[in-house]
C-alpha atoms as a PDB file:
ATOM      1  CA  UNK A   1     -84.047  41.107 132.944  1.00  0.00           C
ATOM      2  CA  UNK A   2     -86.320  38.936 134.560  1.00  0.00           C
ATOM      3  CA  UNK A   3     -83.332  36.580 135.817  1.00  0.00           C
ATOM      4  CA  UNK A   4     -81.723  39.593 137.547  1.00  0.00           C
ATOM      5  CA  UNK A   5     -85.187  40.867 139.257  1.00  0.00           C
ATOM      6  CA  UNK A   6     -85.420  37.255 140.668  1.00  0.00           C
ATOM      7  CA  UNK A   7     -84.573  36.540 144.163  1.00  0.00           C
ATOM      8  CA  UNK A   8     -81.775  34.129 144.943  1.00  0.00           C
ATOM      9  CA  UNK A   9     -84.426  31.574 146.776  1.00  0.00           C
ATOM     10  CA  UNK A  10     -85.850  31.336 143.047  1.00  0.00           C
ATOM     11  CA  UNK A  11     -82.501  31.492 141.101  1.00  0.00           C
ATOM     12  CA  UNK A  12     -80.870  29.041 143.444  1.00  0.00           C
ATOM     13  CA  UNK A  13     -83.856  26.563 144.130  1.00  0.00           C
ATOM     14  CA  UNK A  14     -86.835  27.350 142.138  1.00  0.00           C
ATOM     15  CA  UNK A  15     -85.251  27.699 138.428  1.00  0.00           C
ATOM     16  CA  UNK A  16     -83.173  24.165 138.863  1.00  0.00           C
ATOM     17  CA  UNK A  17     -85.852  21.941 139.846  1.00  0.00           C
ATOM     18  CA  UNK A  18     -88.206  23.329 137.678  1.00  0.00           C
ATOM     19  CA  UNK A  19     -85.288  21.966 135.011  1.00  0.00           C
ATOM     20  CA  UNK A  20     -85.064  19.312 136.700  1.00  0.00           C
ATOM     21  CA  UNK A  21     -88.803  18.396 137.060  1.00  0.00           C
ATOM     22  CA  UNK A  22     -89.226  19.197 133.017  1.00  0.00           C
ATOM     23  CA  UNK A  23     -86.182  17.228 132.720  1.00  0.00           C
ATOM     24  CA  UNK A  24     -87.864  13.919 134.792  1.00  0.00           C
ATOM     25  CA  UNK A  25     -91.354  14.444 132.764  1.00  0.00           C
ATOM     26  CA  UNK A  26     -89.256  14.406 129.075  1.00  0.00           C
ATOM     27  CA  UNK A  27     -87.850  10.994 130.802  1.00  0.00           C
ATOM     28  CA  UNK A  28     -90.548   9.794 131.790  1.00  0.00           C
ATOM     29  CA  UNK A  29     -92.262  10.019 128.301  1.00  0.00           C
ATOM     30  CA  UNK A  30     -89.572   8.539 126.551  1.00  0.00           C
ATOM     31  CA  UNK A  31     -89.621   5.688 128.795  1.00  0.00           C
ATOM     32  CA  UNK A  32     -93.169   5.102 128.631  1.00  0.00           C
ATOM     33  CA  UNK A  33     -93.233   5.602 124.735  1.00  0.00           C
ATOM     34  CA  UNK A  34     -90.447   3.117 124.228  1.00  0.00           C
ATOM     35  CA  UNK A  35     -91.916   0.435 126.435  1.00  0.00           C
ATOM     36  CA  UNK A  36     -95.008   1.035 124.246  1.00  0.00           C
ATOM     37  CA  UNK A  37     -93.322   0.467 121.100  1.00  0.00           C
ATOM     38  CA  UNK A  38     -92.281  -2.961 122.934  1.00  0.00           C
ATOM     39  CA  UNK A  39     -95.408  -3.371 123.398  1.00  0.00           C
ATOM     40  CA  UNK A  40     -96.518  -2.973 120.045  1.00  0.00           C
ATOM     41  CA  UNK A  41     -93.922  -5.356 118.464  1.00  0.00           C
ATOM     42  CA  UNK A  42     -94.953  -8.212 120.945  1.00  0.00           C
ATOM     43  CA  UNK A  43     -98.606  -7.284 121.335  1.00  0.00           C
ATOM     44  CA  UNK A  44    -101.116  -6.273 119.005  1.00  0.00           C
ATOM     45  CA  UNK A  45    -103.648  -5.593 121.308  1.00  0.00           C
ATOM     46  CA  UNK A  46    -101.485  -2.417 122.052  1.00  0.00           C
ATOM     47  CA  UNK A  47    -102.737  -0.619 119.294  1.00  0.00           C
ATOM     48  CA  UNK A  48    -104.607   2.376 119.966  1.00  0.00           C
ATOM     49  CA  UNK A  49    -107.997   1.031 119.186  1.00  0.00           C
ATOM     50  CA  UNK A  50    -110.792   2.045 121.297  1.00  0.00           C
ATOM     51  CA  UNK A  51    -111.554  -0.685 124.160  1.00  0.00           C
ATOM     52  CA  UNK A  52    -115.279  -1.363 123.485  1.00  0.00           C
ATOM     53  CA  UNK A  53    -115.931  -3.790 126.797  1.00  0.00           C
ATOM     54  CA  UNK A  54    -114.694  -1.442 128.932  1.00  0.00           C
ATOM     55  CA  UNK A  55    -116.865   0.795 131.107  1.00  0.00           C
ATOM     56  CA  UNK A  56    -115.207   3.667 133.426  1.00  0.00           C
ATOM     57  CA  UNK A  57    -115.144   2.752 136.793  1.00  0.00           C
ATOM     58  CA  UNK A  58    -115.008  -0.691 136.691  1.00  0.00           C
ATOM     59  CA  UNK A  59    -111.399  -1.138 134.745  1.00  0.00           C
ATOM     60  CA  UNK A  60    -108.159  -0.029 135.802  1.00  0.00           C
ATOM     61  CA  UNK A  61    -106.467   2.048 133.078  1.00  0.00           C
ATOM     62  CA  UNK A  62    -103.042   2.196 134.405  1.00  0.00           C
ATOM     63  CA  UNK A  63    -101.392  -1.022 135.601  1.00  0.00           C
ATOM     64  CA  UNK A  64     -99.644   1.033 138.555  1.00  0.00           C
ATOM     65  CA  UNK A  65    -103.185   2.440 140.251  1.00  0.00           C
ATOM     66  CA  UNK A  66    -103.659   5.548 141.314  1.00  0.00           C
ATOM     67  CA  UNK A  67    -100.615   6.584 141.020  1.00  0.00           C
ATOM     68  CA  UNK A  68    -100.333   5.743 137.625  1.00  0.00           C
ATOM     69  CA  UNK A  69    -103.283   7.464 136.875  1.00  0.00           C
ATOM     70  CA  UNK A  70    -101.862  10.502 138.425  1.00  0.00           C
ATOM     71  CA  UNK A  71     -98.871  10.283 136.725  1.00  0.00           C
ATOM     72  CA  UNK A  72    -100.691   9.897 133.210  1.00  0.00           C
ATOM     73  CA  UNK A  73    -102.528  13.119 134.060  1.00  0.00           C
ATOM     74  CA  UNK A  74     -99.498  15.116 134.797  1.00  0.00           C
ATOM     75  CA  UNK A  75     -97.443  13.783 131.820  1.00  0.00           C
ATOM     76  CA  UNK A  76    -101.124  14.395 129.565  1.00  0.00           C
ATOM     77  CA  UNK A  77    -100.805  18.026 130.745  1.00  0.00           C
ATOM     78  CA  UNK A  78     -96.900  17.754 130.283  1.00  0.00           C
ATOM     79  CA  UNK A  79     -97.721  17.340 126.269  1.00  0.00           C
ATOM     80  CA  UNK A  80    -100.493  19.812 125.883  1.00  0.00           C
ATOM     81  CA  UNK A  81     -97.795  22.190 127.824  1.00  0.00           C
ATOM     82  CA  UNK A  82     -95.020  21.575 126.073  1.00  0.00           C
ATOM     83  CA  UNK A  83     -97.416  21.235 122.420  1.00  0.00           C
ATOM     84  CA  UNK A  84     -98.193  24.632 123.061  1.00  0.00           C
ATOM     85  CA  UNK A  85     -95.115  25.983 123.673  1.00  0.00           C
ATOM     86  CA  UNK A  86     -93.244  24.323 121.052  1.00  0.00           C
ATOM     87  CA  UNK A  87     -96.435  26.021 118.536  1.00  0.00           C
ATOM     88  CA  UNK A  88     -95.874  29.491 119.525  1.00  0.00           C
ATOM     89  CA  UNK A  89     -92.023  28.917 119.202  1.00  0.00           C
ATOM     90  CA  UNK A  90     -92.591  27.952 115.508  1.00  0.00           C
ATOM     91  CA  UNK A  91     -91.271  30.795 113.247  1.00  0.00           C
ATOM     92  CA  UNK A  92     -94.522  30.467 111.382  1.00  0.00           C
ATOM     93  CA  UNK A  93     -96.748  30.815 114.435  1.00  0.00           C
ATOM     94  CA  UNK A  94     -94.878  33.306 116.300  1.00  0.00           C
ATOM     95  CA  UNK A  95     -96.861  36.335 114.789  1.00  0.00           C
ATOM     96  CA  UNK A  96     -99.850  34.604 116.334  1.00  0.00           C
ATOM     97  CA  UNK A  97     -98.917  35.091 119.733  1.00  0.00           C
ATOM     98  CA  UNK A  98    -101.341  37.715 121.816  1.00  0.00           C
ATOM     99  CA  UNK A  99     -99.873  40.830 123.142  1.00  0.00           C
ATOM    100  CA  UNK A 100    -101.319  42.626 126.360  1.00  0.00           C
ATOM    101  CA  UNK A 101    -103.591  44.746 125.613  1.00  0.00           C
ATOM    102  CA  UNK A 102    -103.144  45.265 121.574  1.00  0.00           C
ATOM    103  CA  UNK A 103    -104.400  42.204 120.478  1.00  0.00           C
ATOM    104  CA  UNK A 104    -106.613  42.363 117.363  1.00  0.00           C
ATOM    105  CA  UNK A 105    -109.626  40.276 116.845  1.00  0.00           C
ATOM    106  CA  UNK A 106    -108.675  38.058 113.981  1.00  0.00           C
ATOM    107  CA  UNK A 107    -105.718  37.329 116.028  1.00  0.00           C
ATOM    108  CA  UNK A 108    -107.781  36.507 119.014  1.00  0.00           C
ATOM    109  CA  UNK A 109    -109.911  33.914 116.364  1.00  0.00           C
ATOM    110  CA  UNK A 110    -106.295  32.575 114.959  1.00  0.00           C
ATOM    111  CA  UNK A 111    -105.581  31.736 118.744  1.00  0.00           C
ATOM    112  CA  UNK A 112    -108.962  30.554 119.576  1.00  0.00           C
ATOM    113  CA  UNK A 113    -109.076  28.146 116.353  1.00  0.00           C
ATOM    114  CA  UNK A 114    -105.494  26.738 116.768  1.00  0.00           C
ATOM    115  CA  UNK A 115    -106.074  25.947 120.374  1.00  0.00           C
ATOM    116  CA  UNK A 116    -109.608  24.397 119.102  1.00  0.00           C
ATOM    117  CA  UNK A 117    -107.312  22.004 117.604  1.00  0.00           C
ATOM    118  CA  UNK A 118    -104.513  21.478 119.383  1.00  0.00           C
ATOM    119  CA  UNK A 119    -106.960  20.675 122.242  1.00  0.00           C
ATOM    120  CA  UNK A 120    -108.784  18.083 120.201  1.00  0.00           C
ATOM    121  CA  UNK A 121    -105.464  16.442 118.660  1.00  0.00           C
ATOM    122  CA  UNK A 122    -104.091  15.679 122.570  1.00  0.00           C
ATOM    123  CA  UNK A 123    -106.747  12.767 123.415  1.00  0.00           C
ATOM    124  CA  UNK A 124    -105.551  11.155 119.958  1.00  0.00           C
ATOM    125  CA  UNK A 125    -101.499  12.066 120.323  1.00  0.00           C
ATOM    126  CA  UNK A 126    -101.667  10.445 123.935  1.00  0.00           C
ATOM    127  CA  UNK A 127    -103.515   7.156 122.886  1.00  0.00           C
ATOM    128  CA  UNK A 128    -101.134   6.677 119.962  1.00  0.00           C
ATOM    129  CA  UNK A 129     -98.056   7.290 122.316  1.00  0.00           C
ATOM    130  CA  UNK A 130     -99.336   4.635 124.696  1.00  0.00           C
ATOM    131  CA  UNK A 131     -99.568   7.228 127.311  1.00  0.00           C
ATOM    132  CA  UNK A 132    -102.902   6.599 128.324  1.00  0.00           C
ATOM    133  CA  UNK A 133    -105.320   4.024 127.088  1.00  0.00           C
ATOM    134  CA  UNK A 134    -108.423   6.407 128.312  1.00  0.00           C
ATOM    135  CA  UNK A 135    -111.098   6.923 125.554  1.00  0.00           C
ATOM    136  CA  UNK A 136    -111.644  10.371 126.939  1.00  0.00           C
ATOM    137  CA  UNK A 137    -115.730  10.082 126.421  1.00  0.00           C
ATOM    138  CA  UNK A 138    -115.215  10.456 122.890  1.00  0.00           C
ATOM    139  CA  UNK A 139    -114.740   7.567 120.345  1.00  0.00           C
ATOM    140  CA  UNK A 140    -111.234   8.760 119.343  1.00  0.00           C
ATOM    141  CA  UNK A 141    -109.643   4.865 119.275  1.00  0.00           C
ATOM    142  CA  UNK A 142    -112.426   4.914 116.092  1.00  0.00           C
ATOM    143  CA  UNK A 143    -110.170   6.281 114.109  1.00  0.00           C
ATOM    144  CA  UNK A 144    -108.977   4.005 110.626  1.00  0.00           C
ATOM    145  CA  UNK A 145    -105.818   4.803 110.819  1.00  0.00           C
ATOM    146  CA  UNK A 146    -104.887   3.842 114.449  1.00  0.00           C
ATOM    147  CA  UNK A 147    -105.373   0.052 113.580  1.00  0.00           C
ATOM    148  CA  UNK A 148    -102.652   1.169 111.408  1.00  0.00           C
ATOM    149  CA  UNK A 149     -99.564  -0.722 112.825  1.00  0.00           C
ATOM    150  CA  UNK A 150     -97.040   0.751 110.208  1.00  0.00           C
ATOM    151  CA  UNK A 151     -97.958   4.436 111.278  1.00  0.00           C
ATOM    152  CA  UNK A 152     -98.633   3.494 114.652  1.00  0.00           C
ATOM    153  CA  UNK A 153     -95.214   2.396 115.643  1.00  0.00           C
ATOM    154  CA  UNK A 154     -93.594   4.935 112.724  1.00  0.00           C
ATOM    155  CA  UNK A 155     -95.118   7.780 114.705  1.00  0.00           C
ATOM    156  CA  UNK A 156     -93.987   6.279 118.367  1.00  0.00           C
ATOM    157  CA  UNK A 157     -90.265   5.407 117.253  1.00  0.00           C
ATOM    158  CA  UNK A 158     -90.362   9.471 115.895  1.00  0.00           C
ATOM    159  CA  UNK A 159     -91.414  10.539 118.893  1.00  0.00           C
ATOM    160  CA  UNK A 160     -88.812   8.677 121.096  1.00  0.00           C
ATOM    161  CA  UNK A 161     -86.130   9.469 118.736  1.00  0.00           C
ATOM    162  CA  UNK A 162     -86.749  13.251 117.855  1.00  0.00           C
ATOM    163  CA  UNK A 163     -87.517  13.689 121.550  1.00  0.00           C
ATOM    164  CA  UNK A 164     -84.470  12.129 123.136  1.00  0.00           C
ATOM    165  CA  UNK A 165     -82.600  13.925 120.520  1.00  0.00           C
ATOM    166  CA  UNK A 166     -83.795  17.460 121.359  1.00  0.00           C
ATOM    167  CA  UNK A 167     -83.357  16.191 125.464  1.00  0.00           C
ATOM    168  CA  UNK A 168     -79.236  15.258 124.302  1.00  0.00           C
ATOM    169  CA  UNK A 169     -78.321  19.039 122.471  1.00  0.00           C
ATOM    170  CA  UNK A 170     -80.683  21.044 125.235  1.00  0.00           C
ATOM    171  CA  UNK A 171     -78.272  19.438 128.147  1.00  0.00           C
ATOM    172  CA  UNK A 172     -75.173  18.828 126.084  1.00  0.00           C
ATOM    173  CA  UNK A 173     -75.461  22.213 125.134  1.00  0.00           C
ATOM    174  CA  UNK A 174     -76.469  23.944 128.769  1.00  0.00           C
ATOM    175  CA  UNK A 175     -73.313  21.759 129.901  1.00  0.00           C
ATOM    176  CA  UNK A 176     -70.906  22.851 126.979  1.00  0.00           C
ATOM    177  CA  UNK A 177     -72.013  26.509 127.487  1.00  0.00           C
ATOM    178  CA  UNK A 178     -71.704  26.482 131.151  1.00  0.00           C
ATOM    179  CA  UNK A 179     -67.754  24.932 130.487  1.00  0.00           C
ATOM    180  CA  UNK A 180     -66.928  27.365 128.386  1.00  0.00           C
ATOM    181  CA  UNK A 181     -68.548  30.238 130.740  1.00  0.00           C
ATOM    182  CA  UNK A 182     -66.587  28.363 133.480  1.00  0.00           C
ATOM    183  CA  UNK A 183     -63.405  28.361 131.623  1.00  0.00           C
ATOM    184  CA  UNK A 184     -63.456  31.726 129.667  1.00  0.00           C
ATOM    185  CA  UNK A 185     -64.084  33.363 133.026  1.00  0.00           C
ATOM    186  CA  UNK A 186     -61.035  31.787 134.416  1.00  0.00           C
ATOM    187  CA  UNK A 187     -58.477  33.076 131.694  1.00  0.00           C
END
């Protein structure tokens, strides 16, 4: 319904490069996590430990500058984006979603909590995806289990793989649908 209420300007333009933009950020984040599990097979100082000499300001944390720093924000938001979406598409969250206006308040606690942690799990998902190196002003590169290199690189090869996976059957299947919309029309 909401595809036949648009105009053509957003039909035509505004729907295929938002695909296309969501398209360039899944990219994007592949690419960066699979240079980063490079990284951590040549390097260990690419595991997600905290960098204690540091101090903000004075150190560079994207080799690319500003724009690199730019682009780690947008992909950062990217994730939380996409890490929200993908929880309220869950079949066992989807009861948890707010509705307008008939929301109860337990419901509006469920939501409050699981964004609570969601929020706090992003600075930690983005370090150990080599996506930023930023400490966030919290001590998250503290944690055990990130000198971990055996989990470390387990949970970056997942990542790459189970993402570039769901990135193949989303446009194989858009393109295979669209074919046989294409050709059934035709017949």
């Amino acid at each position: 319904e909401l595809r036949h209420r648009a105009s053509p300007w957003q039909r035509n333009l505004g729907y295929p490069l938002a695909m296309l933009g969501l398209l360039a950020l899944t990219g994007i984040s592949i690419l960066i996590v699979s240079f980063h599990v490079l990284e951590l097979l040549l390097d260990d100082s690419a595991m997600p430990r905290g960098i204690q000499d540091a101090s903000l300001g004075q150190v560079s944390f994207s080799i690319f500058g500003s724009f690199g720093a730019a682009l780690q924000v947008i992909l950062i938001f990217y994730l939380m984006v996409s890490s929200l979406v993908g929880f309220y598409s869950s079949p066992l969250f989807t009861h948890l979603l707010p509705e307008r206006r008939d929301t109860p308040l337990t419901k509006i606690i469920g939501n409050c909590v699981s964004l609570l942690v969601l929020s706090s799990a992003l600075p930690v998902f983005s370090r150990t995806l080599g996506i930023t190196r930023f400490d966030l002003l919290g001590d998250f590169g503290r944690f055990d289990w990130l000198g971990n290199f055996s989990l470390v690189f387990l949970y970056n090869m997942s990542f790459a793989a189970l993402t570039t996976l769901c990135l193949v059957k989303r446009v194989s299947w858009a393109f295979q649908a669209e074919l046989v919309r294409a050709f059934g029309e035709r017949h």
